[in-house]
C-alpha atoms as a PDB file:
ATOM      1  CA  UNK A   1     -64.079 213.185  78.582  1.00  0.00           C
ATOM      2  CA  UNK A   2     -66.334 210.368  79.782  1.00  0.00           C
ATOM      3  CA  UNK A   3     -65.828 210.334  83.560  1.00  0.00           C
ATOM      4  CA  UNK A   4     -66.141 207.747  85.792  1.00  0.00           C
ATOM      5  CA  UNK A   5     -69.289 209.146  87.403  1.00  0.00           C
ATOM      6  CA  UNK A   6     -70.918 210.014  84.608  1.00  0.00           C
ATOM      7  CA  UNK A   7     -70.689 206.978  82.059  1.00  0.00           C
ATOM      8  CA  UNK A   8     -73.369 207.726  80.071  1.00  0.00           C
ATOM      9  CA  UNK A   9     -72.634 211.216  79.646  1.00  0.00           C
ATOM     10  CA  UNK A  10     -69.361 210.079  77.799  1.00  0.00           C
ATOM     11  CA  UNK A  11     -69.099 211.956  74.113  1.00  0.00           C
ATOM     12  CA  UNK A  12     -69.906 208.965  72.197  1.00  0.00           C
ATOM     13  CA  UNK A  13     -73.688 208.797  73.798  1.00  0.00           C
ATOM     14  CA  UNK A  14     -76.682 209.390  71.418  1.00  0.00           C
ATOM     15  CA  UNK A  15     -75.533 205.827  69.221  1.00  0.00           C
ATOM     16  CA  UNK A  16     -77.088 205.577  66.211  1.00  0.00           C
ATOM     17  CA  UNK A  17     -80.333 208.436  66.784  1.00  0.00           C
ATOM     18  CA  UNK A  18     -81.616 210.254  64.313  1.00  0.00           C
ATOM     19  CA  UNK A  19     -78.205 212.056  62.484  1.00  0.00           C
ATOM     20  CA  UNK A  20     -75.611 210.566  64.000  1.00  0.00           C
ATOM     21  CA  UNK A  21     -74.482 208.713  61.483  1.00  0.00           C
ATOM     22  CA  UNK A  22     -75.664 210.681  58.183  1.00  0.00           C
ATOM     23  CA  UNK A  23     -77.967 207.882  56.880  1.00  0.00           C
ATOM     24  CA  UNK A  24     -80.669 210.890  56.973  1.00  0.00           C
ATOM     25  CA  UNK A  25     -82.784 210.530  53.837  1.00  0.00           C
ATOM     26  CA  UNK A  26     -80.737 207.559  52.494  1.00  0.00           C
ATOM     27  CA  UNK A  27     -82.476 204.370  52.296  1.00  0.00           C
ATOM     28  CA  UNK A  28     -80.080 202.071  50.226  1.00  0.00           C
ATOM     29  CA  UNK A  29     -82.334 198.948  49.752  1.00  0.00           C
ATOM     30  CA  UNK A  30     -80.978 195.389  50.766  1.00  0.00           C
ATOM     31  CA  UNK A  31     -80.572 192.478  49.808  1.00  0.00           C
ATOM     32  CA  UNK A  32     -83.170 189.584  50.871  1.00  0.00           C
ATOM     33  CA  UNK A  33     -86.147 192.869  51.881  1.00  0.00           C
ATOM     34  CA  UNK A  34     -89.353 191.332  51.850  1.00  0.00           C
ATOM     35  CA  UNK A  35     -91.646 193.766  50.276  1.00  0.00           C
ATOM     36  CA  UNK A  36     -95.761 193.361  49.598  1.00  0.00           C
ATOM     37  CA  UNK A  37     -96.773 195.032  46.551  1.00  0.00           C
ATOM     38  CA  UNK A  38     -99.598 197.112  47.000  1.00  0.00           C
ATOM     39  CA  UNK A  39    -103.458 195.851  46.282  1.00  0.00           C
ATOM     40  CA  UNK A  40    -106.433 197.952  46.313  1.00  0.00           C
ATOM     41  CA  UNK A  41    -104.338 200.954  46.730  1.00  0.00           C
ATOM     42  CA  UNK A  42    -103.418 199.741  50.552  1.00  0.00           C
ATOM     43  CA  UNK A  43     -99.562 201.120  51.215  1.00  0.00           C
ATOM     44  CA  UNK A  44     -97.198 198.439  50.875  1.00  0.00           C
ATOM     45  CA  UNK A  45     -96.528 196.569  54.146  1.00  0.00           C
ATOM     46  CA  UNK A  46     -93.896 197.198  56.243  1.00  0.00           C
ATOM     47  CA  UNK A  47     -89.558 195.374  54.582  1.00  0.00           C
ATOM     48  CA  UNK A  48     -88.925 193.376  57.596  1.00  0.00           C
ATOM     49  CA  UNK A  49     -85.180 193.504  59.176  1.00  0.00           C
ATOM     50  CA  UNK A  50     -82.277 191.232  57.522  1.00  0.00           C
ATOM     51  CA  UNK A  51     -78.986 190.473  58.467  1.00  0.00           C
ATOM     52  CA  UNK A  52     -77.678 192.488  56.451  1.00  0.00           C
ATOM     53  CA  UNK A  53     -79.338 195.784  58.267  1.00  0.00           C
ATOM     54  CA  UNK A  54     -77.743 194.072  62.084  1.00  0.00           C
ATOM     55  CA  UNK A  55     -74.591 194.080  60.729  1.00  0.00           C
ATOM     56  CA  UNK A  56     -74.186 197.575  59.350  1.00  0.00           C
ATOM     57  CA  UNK A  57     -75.658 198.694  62.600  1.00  0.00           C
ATOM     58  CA  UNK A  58     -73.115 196.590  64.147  1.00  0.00           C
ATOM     59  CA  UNK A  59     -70.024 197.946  62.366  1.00  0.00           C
ATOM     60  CA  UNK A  60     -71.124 202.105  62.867  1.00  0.00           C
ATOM     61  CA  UNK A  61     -72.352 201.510  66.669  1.00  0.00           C
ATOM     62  CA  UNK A  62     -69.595 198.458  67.639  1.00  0.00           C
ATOM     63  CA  UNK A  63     -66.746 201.599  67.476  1.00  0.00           C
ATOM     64  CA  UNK A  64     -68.653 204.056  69.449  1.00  0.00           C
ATOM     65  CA  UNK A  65     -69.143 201.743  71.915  1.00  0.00           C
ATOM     66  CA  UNK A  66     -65.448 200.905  72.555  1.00  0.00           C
ATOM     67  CA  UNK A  67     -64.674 204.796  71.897  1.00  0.00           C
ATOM     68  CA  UNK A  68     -66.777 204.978  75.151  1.00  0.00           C
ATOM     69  CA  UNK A  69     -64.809 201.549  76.818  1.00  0.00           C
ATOM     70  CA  UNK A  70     -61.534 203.065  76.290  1.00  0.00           C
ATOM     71  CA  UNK A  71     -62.347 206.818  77.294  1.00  0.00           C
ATOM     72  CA  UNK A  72     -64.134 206.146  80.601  1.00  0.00           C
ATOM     73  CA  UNK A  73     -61.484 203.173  80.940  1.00  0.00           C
ATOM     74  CA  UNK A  74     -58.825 205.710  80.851  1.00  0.00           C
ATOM     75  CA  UNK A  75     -60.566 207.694  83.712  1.00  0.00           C
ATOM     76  CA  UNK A  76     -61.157 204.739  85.799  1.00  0.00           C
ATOM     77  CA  UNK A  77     -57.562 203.950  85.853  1.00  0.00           C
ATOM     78  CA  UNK A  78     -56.609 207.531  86.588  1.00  0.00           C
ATOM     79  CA  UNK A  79     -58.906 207.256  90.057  1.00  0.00           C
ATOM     80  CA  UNK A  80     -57.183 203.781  90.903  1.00  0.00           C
ATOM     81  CA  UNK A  81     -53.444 205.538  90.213  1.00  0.00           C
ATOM     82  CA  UNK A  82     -54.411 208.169  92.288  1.00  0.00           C
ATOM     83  CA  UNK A  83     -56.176 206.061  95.458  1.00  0.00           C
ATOM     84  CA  UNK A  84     -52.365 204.294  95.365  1.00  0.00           C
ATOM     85  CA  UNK A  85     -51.044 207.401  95.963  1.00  0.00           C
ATOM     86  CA  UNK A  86     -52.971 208.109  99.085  1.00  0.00           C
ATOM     87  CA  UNK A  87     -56.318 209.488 100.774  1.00  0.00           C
ATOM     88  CA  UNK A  88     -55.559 213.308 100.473  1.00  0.00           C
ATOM     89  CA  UNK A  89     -54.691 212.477  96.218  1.00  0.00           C
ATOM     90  CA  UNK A  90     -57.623 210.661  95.629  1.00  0.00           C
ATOM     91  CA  UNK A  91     -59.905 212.952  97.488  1.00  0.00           C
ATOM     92  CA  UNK A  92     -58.477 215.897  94.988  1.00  0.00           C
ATOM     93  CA  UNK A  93     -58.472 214.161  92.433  1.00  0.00           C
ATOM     94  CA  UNK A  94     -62.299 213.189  92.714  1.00  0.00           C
ATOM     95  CA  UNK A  95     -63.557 216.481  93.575  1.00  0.00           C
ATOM     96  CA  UNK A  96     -61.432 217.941  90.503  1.00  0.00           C
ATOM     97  CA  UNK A  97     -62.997 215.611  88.078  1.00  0.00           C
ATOM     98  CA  UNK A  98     -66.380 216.209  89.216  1.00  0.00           C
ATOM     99  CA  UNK A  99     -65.673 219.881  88.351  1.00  0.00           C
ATOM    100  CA  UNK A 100     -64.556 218.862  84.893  1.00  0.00           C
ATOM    101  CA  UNK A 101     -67.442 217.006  84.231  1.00  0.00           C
ATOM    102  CA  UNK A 102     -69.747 219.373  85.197  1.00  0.00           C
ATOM    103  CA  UNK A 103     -68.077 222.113  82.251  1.00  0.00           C
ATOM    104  CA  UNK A 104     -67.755 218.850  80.093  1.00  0.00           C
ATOM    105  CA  UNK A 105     -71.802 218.281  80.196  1.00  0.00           C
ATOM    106  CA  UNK A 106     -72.408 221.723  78.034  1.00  0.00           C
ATOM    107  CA  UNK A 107     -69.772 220.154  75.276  1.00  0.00           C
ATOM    108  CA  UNK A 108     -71.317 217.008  75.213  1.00  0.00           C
ATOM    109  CA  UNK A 109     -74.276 218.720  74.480  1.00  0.00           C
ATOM    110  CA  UNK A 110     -73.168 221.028  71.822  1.00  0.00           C
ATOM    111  CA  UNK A 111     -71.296 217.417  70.541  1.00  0.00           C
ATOM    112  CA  UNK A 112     -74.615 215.760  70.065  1.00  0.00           C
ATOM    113  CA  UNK A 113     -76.267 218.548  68.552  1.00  0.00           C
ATOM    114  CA  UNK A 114     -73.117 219.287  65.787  1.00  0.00           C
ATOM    115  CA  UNK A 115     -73.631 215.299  65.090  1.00  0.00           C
ATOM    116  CA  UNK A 116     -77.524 215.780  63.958  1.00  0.00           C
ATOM    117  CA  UNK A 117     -77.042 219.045  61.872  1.00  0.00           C
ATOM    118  CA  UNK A 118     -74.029 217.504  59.982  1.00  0.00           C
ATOM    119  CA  UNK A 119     -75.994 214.177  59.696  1.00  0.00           C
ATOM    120  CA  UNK A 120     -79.016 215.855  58.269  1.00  0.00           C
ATOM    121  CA  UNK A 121     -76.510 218.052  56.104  1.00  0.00           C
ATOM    122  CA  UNK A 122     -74.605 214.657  54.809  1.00  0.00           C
ATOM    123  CA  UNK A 123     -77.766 213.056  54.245  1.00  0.00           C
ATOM    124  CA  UNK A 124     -78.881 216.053  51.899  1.00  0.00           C
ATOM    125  CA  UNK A 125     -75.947 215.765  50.111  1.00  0.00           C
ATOM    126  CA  UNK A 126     -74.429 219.607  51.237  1.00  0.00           C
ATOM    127  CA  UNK A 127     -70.935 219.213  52.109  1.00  0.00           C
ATOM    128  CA  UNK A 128     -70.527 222.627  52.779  1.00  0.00           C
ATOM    129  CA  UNK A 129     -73.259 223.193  55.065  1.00  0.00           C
ATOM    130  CA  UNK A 130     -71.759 219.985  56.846  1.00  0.00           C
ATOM    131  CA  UNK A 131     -68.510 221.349  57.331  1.00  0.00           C
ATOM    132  CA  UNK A 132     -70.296 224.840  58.269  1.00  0.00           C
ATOM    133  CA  UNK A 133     -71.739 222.878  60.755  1.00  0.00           C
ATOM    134  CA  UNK A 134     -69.562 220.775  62.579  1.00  0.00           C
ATOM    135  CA  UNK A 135     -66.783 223.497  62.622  1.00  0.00           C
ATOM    136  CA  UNK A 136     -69.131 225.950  64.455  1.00  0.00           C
ATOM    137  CA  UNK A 137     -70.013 223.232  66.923  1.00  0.00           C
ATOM    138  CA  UNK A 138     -66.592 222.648  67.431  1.00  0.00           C
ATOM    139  CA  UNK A 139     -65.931 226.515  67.955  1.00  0.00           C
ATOM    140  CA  UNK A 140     -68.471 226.353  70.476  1.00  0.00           C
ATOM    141  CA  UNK A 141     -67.608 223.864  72.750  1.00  0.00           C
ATOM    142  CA  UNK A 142     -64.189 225.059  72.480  1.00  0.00           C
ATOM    143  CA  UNK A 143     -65.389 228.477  73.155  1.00  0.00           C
ATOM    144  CA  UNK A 144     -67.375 227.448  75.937  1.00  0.00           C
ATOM    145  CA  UNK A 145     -64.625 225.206  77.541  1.00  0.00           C
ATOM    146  CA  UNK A 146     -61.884 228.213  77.131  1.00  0.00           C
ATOM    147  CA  UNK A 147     -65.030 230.192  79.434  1.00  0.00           C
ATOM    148  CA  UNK A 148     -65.103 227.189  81.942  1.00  0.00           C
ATOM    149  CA  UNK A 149     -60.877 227.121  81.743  1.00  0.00           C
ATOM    150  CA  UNK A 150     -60.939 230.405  82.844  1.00  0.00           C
ATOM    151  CA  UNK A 151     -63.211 230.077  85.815  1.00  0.00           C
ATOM    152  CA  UNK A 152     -60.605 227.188  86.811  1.00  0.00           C
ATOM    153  CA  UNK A 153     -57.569 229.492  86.762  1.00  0.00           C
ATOM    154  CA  UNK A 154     -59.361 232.781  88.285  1.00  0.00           C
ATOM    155  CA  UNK A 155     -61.318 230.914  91.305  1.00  0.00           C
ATOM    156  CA  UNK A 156     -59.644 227.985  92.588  1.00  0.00           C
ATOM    157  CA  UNK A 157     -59.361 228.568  96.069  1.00  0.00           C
ATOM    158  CA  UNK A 158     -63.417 229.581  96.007  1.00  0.00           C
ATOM    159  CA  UNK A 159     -64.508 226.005  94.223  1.00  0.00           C
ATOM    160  CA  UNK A 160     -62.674 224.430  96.663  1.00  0.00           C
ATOM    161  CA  UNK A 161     -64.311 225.936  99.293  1.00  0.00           C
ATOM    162  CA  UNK A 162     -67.556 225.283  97.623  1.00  0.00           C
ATOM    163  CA  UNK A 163     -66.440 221.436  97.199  1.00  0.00           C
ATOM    164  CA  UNK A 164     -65.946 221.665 101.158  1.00  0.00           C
ATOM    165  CA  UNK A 165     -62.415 219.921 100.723  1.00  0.00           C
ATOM    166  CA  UNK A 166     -60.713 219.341 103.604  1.00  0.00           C
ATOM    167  CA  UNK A 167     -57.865 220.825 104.722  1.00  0.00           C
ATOM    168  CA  UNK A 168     -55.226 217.792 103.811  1.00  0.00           C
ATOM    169  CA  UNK A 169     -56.797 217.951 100.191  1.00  0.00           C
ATOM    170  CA  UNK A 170     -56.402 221.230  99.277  1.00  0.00           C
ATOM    171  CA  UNK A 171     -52.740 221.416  98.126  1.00  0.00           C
ATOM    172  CA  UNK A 172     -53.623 219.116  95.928  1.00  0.00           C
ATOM    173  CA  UNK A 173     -56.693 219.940  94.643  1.00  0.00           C
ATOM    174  CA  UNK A 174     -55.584 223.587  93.730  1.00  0.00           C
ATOM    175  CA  UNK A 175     -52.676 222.357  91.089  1.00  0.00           C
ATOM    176  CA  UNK A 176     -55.662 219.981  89.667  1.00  0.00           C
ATOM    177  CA  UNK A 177     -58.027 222.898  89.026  1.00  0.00           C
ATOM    178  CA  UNK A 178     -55.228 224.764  87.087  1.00  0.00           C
ATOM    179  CA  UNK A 179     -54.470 221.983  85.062  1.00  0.00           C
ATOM    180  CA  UNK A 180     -58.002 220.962  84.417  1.00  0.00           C
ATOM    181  CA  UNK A 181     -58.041 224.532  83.148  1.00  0.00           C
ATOM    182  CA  UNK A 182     -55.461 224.094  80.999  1.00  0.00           C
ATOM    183  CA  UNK A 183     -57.312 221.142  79.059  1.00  0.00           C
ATOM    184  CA  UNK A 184     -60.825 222.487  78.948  1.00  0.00           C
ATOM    185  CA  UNK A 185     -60.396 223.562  75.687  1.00  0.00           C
ATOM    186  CA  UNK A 186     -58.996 219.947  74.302  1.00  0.00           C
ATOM    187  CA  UNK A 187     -61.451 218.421  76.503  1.00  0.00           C
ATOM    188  CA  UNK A 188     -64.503 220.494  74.764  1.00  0.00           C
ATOM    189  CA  UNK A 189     -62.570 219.800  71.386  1.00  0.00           C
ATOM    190  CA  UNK A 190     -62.308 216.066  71.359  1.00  0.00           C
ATOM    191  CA  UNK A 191     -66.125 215.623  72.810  1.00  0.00           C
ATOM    192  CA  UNK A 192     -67.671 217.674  70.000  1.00  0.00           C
ATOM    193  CA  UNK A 193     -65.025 216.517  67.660  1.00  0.00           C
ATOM    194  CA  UNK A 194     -66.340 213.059  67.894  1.00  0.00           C
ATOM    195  CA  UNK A 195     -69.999 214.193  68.068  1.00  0.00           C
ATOM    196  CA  UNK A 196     -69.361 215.962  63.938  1.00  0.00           C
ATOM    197  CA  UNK A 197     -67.271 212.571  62.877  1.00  0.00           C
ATOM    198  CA  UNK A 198     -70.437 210.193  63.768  1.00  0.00           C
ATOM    199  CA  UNK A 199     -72.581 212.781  62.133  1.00  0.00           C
ATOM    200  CA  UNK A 200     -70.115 212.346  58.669  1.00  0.00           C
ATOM    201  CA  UNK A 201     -70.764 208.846  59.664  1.00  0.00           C
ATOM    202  CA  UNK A 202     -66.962 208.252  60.882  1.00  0.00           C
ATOM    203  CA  UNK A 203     -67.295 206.110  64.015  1.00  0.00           C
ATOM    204  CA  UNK A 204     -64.552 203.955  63.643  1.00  0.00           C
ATOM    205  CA  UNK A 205     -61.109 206.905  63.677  1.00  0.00           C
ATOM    206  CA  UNK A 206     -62.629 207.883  67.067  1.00  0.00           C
ATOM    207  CA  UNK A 207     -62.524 205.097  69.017  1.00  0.00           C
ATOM    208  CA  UNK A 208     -58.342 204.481  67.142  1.00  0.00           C
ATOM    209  CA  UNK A 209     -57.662 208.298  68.236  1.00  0.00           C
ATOM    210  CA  UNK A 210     -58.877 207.582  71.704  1.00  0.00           C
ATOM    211  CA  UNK A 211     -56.920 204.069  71.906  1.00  0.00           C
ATOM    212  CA  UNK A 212     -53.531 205.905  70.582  1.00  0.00           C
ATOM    213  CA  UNK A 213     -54.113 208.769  72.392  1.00  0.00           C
ATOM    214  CA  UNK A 214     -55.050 208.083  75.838  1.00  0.00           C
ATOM    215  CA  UNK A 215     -52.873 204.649  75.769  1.00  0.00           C
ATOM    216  CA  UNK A 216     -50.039 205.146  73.917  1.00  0.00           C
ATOM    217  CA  UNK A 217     -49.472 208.677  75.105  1.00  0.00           C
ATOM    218  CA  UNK A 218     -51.636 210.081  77.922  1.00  0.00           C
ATOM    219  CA  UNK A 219     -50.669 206.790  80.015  1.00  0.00           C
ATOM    220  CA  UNK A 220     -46.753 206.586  79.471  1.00  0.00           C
ATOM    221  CA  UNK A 221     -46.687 210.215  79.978  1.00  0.00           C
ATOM    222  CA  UNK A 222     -48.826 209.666  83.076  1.00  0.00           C
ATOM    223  CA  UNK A 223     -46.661 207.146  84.903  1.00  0.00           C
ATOM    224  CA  UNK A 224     -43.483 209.300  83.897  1.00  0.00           C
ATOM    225  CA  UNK A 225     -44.727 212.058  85.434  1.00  0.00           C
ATOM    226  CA  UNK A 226     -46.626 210.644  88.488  1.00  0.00           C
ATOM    227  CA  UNK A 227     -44.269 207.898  89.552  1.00  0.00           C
ATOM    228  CA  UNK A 228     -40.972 208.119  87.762  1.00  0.00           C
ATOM    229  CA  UNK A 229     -40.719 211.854  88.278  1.00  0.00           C
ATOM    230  CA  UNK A 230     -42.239 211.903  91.417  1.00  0.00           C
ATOM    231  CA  UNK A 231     -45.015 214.625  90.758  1.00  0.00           C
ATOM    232  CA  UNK A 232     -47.833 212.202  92.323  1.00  0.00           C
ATOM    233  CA  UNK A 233     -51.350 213.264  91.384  1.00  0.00           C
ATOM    234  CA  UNK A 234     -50.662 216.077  89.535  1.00  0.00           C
ATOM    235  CA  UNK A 235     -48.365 213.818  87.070  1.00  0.00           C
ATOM    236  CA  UNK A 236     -51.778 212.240  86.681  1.00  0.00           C
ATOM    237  CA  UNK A 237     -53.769 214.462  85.746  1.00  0.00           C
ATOM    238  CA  UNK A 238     -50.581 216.003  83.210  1.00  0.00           C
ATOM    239  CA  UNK A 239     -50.998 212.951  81.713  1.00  0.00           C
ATOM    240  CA  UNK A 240     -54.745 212.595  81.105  1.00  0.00           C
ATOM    241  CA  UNK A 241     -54.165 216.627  79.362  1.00  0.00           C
ATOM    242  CA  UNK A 242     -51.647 215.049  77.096  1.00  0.00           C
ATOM    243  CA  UNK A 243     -53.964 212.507  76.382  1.00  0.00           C
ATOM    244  CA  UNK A 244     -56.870 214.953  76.027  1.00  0.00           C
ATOM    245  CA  UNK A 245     -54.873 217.316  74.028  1.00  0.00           C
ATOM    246  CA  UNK A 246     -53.721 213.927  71.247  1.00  0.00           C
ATOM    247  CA  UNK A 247     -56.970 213.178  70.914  1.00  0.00           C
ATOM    248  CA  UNK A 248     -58.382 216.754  70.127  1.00  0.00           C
ATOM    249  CA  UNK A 249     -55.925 217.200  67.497  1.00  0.00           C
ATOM    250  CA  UNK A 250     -56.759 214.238  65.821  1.00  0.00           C
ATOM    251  CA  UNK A 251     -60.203 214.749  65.803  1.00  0.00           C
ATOM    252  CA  UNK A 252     -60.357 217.987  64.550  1.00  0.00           C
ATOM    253  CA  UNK A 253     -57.503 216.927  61.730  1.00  0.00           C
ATOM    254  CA  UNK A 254     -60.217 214.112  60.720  1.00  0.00           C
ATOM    255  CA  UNK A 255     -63.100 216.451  60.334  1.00  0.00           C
ATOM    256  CA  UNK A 256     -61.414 218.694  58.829  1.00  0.00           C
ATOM    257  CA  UNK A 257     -59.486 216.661  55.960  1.00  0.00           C
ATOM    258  CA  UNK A 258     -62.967 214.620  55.635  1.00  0.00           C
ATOM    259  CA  UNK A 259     -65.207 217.692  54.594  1.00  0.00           C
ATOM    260  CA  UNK A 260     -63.226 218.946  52.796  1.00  0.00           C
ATOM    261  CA  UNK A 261     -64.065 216.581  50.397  1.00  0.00           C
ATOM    262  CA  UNK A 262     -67.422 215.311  49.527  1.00  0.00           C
ATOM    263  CA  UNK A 263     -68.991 213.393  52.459  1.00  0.00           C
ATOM    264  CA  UNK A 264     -71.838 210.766  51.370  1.00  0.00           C
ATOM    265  CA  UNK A 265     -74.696 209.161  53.350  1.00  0.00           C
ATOM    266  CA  UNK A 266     -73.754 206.026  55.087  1.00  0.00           C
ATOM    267  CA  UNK A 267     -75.753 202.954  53.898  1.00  0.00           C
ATOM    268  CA  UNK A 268     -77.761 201.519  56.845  1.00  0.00           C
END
């Protein structure tokens, strides 16, 4: 989840470091490289960039880049839905999302780190140890998430008084701690989830999960729920868990239906 006050900290950050995109060990050459031979036994200088190298950098990093448009985008609208519904709603639902993001920081973590050890694995040419490793990231942000979830459900009434919310807010902001609970574990799924797929060197199914996901389900069910049905800023927040939840489940379907077949180095 790539919150509003956190942009950078979205799942698609790292771009195209070292084993995000499983180009580890895989130099393909190009096209147009300018190469020096070697004379007098001095090391051959330096191929200088082409065109050719932009625009395969272009076409892994362009989707991860709009992966990150349309998940903070998603967010953003959330907070302006919820400051129409009224000072007491947006309050909640700003403290509540600063909560998430907080538990969300440890999975974006464990995200970037599954994306390097199944980059290095792809570039060695071990599926297995790829899968290996991006499903045991995935188990533990997941795992760690379900921890968070449950720190949600047991103390909301004592991070609310840590949050200092007022008195108006906290009807509110109670419901949004249970449901934030509720989607930890999607939330943790989908962040690492697209930290393993940019490792297999899949950028471009995230940012299309995200887009269906969060737009053609999260929002509809969102203004159902919020507006239609009356439910206000808890609707909201349903909505960005059904969103959450899509997304998850695609991501992990990806990974999962990728490795197990034989995943190759990306050309860069």
């Amino acid at each position: 989840m790539a919150r509003p006050a956190a942009v950078g900290a979205g799942p698609g950050c790292g771009g195209l470091r070292d084993g995000d995109v499983g180009e580890h060990r895989h130099r393909a050459p190009h096209r147009g490289a300018v190469h020096s031979q070697p004379q007098g036994g001095r090391a051959p200088a330096r191929r200088l960039p082409v065109w050719a190298d932009l625009s395969r950098a272009i076409r892994l990093g362009l989707p991860i880049g709009l992966h990150i448009c349309a998940e903070v985008g998603v967010f953003a609208l959330a907070g302006v839905l919820a400051a129409g519904l009224g000072p007491a709603s947006v309050g909640a639902h700003q403290i509540a999302i600063s909560f998430a993001s907080v538990s969300f920081t440890v999975a974006m973590g464990i995200g970037n780190a599954g994306s390097v050890r199944v980059g290095w694995a792809v570039g060695a040419h071990n599926t297995p140890q790829a899968r290996l490793s991006g499903f045991m990231a995935l188990a533990g942000g997941a795992g760690f998430m379900a921890l968070s979830g449950l720190v949600f459900a047991l103390f909301p009434h004592t991070l609310a008084k840590l949050a200092g919310a007022p008195a108006d807010v906290l009807p509110l902001l109670i419901p949004l701690l249970m449901v934030s609970a509720i989607f930890q574990v999607f939330d943790g799924a989908q962040g690492v989830g697209a930290g393993v797929l940019r490792g297999a060197g899949d950028t471009r199914f995230t940012f299309l999960a995200n887009m269906v996901g969060h737009y053609a389900i999260g929002l509809p069910v969102t203004l159902l729920l919020a507006f239609k049905l009356g439910l206000g800023v808890v609707g909201i927040w349903w909505g960005l868990c059904a969103g959450l939840i899509s997304v998850a489940v695609a991501l992990v379907w990806r990974f999962n239906r990728m490795s197990a077949g034989t995943l190759r180095p990306v050309e860069v």
